[in-house]
N, C-alpha and C. Protein backbone atom coordinates (compact mmCIF):
# COMPACT_ATOMS: atom_id res chain seq x y z
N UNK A 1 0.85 -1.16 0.00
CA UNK A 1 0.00 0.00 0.00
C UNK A 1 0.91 1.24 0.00
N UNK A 2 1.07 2.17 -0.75
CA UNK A 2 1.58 3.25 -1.04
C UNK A 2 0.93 4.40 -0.01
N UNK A 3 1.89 5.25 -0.06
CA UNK A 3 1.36 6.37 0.72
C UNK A 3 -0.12 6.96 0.89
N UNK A 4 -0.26 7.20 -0.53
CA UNK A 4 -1.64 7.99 -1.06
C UNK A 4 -2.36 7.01 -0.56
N UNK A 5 -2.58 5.44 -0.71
CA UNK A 5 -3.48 4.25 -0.24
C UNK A 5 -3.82 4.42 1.30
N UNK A 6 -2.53 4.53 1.95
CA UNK A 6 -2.65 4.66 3.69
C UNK A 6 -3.24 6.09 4.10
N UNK A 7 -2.91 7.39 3.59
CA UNK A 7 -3.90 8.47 3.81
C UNK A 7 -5.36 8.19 3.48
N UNK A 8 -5.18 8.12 2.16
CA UNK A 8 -7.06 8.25 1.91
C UNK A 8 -7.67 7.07 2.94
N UNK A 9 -6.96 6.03 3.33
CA UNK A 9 -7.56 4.81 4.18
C UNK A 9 -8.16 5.95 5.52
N UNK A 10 -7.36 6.41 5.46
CA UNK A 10 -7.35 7.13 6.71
C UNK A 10 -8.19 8.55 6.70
N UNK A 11 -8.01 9.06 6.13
CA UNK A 11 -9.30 10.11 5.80
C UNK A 11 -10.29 9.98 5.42
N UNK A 12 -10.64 9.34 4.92
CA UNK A 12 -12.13 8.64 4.23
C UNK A 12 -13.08 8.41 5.51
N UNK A 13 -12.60 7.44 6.42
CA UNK A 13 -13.80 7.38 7.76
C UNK A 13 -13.91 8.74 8.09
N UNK A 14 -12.81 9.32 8.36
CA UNK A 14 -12.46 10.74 9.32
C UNK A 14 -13.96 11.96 8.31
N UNK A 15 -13.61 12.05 6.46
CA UNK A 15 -14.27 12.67 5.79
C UNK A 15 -16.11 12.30 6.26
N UNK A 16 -16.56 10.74 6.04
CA UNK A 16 -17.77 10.29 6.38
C UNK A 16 -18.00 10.38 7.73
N UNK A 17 -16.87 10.69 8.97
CA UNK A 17 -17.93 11.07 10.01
C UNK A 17 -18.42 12.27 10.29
N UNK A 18 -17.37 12.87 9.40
CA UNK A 18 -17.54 14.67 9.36
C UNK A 18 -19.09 15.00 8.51
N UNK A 19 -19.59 14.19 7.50
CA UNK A 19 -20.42 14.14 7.03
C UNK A 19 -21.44 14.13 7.36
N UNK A 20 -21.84 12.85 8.41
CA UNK A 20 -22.67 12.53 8.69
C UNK A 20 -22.83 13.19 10.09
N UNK A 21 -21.80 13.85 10.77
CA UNK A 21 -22.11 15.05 11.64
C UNK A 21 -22.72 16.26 11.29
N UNK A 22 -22.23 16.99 9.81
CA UNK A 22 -22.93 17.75 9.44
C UNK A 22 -24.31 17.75 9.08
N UNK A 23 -24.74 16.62 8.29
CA UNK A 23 -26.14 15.94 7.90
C UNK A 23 -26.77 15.93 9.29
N UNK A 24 -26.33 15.56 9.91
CA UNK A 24 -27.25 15.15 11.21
C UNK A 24 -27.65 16.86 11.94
N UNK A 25 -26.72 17.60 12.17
CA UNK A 25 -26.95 19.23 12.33
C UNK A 25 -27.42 19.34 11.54
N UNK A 26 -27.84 19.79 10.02
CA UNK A 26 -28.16 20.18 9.11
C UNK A 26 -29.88 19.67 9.65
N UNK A 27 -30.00 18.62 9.58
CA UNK A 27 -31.29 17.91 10.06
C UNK A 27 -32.14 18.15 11.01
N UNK A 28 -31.11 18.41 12.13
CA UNK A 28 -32.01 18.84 13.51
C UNK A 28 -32.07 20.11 13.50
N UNK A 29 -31.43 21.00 13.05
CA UNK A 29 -32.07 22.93 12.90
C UNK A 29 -32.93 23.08 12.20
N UNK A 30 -33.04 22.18 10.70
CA UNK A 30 -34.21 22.54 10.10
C UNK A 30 -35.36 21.41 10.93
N UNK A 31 -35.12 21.34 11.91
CA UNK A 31 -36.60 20.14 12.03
C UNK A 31 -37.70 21.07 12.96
N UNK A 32 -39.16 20.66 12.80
CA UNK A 32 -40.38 20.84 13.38
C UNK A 32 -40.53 20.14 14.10
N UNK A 33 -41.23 21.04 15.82
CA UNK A 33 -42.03 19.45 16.39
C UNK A 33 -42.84 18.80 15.72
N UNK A 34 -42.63 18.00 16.20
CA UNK A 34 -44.28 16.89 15.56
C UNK A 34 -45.03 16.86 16.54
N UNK A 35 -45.94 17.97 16.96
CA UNK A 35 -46.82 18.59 18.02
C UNK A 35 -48.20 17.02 17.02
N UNK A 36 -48.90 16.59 18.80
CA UNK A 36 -49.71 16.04 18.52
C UNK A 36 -51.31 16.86 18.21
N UNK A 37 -52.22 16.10 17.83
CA UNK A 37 -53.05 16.62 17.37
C UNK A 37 -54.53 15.58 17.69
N UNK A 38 -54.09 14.51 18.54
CA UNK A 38 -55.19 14.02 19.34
C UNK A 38 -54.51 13.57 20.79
N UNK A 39 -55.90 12.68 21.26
CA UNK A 39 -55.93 12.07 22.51
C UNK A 39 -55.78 13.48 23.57
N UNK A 40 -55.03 12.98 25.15
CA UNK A 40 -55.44 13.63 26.06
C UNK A 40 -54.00 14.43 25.82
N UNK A 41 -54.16 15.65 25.92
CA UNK A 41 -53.41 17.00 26.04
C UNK A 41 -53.31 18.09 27.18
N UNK A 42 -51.79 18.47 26.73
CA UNK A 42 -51.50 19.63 27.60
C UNK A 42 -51.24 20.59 27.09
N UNK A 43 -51.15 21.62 27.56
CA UNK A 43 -50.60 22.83 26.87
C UNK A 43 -49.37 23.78 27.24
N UNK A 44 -48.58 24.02 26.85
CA UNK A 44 -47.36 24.78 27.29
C UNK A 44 -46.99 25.74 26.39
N UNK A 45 -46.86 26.96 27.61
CA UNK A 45 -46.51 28.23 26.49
C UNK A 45 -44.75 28.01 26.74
N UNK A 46 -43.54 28.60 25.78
CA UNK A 46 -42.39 28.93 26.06
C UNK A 46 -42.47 30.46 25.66
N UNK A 47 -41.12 30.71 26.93
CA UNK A 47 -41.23 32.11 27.11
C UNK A 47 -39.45 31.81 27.46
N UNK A 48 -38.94 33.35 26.40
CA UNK A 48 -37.74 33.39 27.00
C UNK A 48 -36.58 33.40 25.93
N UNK A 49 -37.20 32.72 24.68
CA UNK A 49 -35.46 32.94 23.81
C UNK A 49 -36.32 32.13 22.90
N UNK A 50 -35.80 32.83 21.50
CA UNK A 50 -36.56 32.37 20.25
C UNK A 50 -35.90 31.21 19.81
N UNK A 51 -34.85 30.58 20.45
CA UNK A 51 -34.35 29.65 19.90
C UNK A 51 -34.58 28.76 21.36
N UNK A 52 -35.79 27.67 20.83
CA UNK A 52 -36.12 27.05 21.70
C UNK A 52 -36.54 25.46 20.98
N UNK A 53 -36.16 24.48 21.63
CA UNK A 53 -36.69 23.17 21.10
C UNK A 53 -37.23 22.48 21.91
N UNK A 54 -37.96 21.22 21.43
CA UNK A 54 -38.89 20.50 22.34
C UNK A 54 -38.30 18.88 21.85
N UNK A 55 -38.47 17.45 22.88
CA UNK A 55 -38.45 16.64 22.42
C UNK A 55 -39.36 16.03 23.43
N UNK A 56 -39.99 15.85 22.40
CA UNK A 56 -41.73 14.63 22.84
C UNK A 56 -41.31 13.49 23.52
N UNK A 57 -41.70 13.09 24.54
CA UNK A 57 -41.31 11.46 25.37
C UNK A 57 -40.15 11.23 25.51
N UNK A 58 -39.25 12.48 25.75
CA UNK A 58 -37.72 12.04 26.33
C UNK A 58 -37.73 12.80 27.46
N UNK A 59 -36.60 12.44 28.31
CA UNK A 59 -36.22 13.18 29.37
C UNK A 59 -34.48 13.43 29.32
N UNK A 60 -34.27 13.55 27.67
CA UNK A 60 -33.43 14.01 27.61
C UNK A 60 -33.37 14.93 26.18
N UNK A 61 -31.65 15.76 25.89
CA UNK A 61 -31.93 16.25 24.24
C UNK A 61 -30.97 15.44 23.81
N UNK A 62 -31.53 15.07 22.06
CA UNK A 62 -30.61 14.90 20.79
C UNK A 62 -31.50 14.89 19.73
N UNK A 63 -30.72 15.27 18.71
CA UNK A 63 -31.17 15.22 17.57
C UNK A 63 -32.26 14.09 16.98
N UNK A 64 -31.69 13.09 17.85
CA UNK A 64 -32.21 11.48 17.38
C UNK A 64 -33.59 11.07 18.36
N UNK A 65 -34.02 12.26 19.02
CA UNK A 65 -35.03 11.88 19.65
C UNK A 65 -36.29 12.23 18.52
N UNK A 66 -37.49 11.02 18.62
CA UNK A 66 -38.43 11.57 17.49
C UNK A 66 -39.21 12.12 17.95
N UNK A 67 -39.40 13.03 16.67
CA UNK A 67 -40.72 14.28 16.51
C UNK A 67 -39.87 15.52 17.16
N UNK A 68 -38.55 15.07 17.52
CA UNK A 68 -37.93 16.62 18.33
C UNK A 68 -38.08 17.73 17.10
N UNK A 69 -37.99 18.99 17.18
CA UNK A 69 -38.02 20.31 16.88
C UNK A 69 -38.05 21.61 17.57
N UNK A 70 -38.29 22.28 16.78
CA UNK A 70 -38.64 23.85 17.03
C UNK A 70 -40.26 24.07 16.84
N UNK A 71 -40.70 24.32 17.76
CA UNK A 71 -42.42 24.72 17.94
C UNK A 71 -42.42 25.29 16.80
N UNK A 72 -41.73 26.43 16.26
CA UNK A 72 -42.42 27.67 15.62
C UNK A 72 -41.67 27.54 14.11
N UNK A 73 -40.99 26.61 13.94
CA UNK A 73 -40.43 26.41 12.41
C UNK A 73 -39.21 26.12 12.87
N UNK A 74 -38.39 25.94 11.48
CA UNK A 74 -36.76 26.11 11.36
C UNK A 74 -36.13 27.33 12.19
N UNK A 75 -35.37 27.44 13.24
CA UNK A 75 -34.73 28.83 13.68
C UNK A 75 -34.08 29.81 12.25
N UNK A 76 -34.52 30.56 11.65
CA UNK A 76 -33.82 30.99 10.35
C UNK A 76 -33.67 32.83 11.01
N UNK A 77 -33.83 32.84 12.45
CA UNK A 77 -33.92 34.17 12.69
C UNK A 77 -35.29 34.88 12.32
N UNK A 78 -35.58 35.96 13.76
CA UNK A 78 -36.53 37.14 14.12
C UNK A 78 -37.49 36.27 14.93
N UNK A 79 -37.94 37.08 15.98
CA UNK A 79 -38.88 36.24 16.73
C UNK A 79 -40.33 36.14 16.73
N UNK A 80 -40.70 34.98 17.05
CA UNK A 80 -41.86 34.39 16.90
C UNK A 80 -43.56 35.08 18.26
N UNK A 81 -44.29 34.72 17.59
CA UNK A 81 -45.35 34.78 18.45
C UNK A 81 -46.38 33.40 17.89
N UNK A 82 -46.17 32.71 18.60
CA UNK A 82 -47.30 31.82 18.08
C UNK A 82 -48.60 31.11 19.35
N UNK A 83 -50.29 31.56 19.14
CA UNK A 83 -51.15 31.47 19.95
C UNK A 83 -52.05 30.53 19.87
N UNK A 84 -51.91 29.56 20.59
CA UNK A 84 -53.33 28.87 20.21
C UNK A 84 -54.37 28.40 21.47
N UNK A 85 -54.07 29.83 22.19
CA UNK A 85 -55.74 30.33 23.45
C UNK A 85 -55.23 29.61 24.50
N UNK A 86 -54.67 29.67 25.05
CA UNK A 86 -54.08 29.38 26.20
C UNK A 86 -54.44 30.35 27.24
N UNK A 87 -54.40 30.02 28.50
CA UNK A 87 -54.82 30.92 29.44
C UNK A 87 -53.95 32.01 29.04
N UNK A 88 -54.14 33.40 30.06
CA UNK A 88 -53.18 34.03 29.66
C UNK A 88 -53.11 34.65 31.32
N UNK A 89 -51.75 34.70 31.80
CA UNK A 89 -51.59 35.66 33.46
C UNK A 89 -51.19 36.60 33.06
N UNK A 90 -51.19 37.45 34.05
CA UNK A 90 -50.75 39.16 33.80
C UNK A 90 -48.72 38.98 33.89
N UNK A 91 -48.77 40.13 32.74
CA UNK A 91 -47.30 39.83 32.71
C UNK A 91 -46.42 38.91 31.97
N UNK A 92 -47.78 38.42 30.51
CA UNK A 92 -47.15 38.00 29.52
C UNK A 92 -46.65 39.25 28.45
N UNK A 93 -45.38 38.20 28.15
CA UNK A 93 -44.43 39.48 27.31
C UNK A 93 -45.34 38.96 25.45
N UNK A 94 -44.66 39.78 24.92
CA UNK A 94 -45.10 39.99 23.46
C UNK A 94 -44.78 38.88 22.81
N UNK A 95 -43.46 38.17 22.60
CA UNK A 95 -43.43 37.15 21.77
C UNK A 95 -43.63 36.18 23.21
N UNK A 96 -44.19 34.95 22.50
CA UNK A 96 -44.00 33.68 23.34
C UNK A 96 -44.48 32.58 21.79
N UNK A 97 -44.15 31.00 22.26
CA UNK A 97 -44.34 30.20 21.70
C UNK A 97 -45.40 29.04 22.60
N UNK A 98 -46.85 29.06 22.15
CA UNK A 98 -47.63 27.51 22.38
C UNK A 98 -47.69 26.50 21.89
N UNK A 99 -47.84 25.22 22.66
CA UNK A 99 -47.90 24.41 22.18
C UNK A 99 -48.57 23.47 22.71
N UNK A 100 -49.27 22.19 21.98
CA UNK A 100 -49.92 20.98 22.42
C UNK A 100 -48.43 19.92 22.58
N UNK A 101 -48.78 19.02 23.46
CA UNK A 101 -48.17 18.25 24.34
C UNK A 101 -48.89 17.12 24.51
N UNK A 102 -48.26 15.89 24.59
CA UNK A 102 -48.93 14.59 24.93
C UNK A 102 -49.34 14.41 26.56
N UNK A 103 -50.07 14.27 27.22
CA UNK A 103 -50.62 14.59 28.59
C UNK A 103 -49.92 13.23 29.55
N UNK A 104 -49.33 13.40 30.38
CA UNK A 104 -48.41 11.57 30.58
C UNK A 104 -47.77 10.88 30.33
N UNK A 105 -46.75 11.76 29.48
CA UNK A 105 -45.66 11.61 28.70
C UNK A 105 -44.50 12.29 29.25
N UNK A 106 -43.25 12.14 29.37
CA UNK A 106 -42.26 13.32 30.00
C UNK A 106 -42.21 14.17 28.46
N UNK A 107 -41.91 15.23 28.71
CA UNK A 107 -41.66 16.47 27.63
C UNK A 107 -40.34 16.91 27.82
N UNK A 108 -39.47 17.31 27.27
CA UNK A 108 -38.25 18.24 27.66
C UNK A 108 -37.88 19.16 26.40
N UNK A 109 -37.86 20.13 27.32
CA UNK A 109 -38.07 21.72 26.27
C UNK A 109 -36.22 22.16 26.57
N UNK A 110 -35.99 22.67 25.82
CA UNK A 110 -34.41 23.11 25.65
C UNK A 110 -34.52 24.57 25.05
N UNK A 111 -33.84 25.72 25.53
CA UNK A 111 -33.50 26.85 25.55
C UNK A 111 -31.90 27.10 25.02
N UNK A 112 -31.69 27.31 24.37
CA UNK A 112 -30.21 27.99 23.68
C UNK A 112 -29.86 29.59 24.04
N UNK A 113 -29.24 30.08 24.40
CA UNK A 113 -28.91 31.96 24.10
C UNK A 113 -27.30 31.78 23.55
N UNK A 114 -27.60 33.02 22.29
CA UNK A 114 -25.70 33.25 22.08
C UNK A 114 -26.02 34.50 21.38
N UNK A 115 -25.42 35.54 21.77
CA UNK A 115 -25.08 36.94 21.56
C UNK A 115 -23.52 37.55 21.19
N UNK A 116 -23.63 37.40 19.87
CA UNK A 116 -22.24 37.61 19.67
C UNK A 116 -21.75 39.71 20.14
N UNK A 117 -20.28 39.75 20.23
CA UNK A 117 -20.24 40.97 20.94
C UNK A 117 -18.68 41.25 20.34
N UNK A 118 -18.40 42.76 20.19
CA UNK A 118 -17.43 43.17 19.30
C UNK A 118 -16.67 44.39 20.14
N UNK A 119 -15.35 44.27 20.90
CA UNK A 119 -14.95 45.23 21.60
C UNK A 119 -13.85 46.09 20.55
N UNK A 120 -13.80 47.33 20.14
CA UNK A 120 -12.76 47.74 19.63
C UNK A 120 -11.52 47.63 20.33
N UNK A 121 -10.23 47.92 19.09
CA UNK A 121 -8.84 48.22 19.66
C UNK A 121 -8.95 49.39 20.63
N UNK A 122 -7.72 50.07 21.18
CA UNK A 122 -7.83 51.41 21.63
C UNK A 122 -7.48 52.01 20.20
N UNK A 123 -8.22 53.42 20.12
CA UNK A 123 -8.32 53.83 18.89
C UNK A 123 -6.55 54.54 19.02
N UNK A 124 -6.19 54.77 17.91
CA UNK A 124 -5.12 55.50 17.73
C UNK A 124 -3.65 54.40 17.74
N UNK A 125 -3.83 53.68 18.23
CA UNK A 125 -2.72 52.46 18.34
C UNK A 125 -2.29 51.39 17.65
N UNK A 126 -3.25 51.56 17.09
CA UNK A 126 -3.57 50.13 15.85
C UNK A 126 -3.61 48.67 16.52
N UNK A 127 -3.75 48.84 17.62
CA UNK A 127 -4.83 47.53 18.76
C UNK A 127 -5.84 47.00 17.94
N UNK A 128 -5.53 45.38 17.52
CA UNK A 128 -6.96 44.70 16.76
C UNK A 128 -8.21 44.90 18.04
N UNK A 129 -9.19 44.74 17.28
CA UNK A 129 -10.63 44.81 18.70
C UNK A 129 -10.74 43.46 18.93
N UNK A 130 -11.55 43.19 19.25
CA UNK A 130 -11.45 41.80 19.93
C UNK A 130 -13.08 41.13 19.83
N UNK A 131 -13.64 39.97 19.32
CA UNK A 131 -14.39 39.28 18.95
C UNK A 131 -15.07 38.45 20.09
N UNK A 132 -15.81 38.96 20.52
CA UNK A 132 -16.37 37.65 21.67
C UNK A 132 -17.93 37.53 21.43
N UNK A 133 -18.35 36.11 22.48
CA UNK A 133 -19.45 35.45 22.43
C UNK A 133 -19.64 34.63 23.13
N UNK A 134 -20.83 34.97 23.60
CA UNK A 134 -21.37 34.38 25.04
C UNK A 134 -22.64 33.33 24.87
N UNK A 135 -22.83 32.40 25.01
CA UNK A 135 -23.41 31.38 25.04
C UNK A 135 -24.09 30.69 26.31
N UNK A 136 -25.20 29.81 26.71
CA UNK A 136 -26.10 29.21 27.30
C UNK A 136 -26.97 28.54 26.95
N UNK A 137 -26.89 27.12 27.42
CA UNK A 137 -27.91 26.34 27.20
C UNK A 137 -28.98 25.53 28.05
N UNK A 138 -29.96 25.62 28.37
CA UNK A 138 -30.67 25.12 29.68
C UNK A 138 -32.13 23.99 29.39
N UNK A 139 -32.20 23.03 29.83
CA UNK A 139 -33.06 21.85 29.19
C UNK A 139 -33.63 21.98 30.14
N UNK A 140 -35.15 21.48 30.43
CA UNK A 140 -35.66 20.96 32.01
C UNK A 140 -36.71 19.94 31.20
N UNK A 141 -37.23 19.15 31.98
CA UNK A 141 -38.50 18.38 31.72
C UNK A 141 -39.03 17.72 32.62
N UNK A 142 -40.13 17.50 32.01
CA UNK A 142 -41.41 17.51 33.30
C UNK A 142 -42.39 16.24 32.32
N UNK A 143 -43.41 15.44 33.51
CA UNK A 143 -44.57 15.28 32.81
C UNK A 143 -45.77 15.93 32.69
N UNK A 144 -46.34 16.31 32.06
CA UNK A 144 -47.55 17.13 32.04
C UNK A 144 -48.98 16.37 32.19
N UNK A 145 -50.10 16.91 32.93
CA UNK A 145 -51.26 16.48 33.43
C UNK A 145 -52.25 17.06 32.31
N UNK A 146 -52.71 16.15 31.75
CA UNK A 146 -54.28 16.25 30.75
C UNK A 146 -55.04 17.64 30.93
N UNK A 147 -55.22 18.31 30.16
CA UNK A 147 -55.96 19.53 30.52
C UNK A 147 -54.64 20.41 31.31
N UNK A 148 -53.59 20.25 31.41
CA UNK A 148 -52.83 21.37 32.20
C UNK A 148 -52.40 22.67 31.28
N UNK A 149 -52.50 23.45 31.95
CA UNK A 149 -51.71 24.82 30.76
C UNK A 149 -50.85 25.15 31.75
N UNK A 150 -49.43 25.25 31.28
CA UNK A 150 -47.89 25.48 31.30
C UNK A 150 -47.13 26.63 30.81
N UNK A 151 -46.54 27.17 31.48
CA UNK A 151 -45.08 27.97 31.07
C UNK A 151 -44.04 27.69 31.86
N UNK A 152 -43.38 27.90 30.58
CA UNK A 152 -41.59 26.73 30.71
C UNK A 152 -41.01 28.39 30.60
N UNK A 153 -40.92 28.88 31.18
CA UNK A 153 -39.88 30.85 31.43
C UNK A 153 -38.26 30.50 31.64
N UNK A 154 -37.61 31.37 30.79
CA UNK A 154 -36.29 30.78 30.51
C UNK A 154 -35.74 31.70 30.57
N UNK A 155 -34.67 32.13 31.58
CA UNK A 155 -33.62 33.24 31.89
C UNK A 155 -32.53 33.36 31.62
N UNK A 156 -31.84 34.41 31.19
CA UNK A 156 -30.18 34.49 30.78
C UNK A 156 -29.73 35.84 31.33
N UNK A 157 -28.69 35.04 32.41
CA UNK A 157 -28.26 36.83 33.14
C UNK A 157 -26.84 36.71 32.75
N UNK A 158 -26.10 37.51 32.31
CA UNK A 158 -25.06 37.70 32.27
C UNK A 158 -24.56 36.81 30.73
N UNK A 159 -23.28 35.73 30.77
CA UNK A 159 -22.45 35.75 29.94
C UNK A 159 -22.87 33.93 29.97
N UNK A 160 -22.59 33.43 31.37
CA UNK A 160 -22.51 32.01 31.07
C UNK A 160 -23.83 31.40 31.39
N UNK A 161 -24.74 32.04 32.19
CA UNK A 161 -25.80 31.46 33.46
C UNK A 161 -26.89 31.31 32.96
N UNK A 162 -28.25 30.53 32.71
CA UNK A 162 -29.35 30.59 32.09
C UNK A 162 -30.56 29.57 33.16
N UNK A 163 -31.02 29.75 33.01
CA UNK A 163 -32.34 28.73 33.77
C UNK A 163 -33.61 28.91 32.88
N UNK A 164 -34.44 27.56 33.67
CA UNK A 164 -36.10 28.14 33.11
C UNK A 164 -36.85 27.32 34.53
N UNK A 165 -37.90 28.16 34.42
CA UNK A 165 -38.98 28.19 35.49
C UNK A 165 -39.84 27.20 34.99
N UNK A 166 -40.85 26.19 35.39
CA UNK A 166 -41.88 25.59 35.25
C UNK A 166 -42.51 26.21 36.17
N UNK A 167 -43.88 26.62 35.52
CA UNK A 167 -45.24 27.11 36.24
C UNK A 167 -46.41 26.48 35.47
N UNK A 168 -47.39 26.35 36.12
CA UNK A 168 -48.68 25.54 36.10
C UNK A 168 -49.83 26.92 36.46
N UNK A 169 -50.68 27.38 35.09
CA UNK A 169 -51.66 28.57 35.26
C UNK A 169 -52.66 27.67 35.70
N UNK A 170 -53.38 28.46 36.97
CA UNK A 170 -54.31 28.05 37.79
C UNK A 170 -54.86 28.78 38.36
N UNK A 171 -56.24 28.81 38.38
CA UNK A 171 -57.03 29.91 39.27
C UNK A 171 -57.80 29.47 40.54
N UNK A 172 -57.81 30.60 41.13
CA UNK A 172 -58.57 30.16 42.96
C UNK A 172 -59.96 30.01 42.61
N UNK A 173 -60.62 30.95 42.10
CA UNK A 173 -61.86 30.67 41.61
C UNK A 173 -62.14 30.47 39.86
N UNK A 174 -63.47 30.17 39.60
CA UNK A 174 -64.03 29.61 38.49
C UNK A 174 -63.61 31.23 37.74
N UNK A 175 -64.24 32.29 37.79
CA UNK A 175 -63.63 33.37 37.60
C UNK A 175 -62.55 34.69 37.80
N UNK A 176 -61.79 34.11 38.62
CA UNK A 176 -60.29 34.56 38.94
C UNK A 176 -59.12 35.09 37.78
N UNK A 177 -58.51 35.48 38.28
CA UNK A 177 -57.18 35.59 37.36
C UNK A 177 -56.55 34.63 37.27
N UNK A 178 -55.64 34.54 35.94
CA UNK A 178 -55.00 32.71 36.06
C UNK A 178 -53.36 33.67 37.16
N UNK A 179 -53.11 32.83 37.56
CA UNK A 179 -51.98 32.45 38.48
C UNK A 179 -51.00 31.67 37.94
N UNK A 180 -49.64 31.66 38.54
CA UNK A 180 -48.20 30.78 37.86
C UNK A 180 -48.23 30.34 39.13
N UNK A 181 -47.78 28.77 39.35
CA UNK A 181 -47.74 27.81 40.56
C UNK A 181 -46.82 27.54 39.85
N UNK A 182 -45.73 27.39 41.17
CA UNK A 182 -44.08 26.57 40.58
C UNK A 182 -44.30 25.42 40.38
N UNK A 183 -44.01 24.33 39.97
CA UNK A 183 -44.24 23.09 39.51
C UNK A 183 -42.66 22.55 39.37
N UNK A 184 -42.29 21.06 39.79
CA UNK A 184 -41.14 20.88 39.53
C UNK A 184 -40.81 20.56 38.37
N UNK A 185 -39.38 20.43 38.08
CA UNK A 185 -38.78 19.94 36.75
C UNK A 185 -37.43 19.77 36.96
N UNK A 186 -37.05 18.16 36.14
CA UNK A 186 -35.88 18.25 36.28
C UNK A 186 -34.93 18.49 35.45
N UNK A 187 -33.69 18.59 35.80
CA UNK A 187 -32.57 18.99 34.37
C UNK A 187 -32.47 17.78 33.68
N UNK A 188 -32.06 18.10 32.42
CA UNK A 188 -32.13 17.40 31.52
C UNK A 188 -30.84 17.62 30.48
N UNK A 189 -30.06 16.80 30.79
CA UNK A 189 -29.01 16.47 29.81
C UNK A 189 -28.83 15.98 28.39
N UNK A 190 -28.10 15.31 27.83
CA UNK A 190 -27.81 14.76 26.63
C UNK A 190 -28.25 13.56 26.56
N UNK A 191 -28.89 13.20 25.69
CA UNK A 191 -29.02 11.66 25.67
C UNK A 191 -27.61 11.13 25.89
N UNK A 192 -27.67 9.20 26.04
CA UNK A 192 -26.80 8.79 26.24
C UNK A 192 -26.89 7.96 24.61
N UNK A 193 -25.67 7.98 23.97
CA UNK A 193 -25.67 7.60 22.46
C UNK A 193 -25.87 8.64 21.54
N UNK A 194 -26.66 10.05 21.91
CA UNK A 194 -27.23 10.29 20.77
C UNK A 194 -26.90 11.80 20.52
């Protein structure tokens, strides 16, 4: 086997896993939930960062979980508002994302933030500026109760730190204001394999 034989041996897996890493990203940004559309349901608003995903019956994220997506389309940039009559409490912001949910199923919703940021040189010195970017990623999941309406609220303070809230809208009386009840949820990591 000649040189050229033992490289390409050798780059060729290295080229096809690079491939099929890209294919597989390529796949999961453009993907949709596959929000259900019978049986017993829940409802969950997300609040908090337009780049948000869901994966149906896991209690974890990857690409390879099915029906995973983005509620509101492909992320291709500008933010979303999407409504479909959900309670509403005082102190909803302008964009949010709803959605139907399988009722007795674990759900796990995933939140992304990255804000890229551009410091100049000192002027007069010919100092390059300097390129930075700050990133966060925060998963939680929960099972949801038949008839429940949900907000999954998702925070980013600073550079590295992010969270999200589970609340459960509920009212004291038949005609009340709806209310946010904390509700637990747990973190939610990477699949294992995937």
């Amino acid at each position: 086997m000649n040189n050229c034989q033992r490289l390409a041996a050798i780059a060729l897996p290295v080229l096809l896993a690079g491939c099929s890493w890209v294919g597989n990203t390529i796949r999961s940004e453009l993907s949709t939930y596959a929000e259900p559309t019978s049986g017993d349901m829940a409802h969950i608003r997300l609040i908090g960062s337009r780049n948000v995903k869901v994966y149906p019956n896991s209690r974890c994220v990857s690409h390879t979980v099915p029906g995973s997506g983005y509620p509101a389309g492909p992320q291709m940039g500008g933010q979303r508002t999407r409504d479909i009559g959900m309670a509403k409490a005082v102190g909803l912001p302008r964009h949010y994302v709803e959605i139907a949910a399988v009722a007795g199923q674990p759900i796990t919703i995933g939140f992304s933030f990255y804000i890229p940021s551009y410091t100049p040189g000192l002027a007069g010195t010919g100092a390059p500026g300097r390129h930075n970017a700050s990133s966060c990623h925060v998963a939680r999941s929960f099972v949801p109760e038949a008839g429940g309406n949900y907000e999954v609220i998702a925070h980013w303070w600073g550079h590295y730190y992010c969270n999200a809230r589970l609340v459960r809208l509920e009212r004291k009386t038949d005609t009340g204001p709806w209310l946010r009840v904390d509700v637990s949820s747990a973190a939610a990591g990477y699949c294992q394999g995937g």
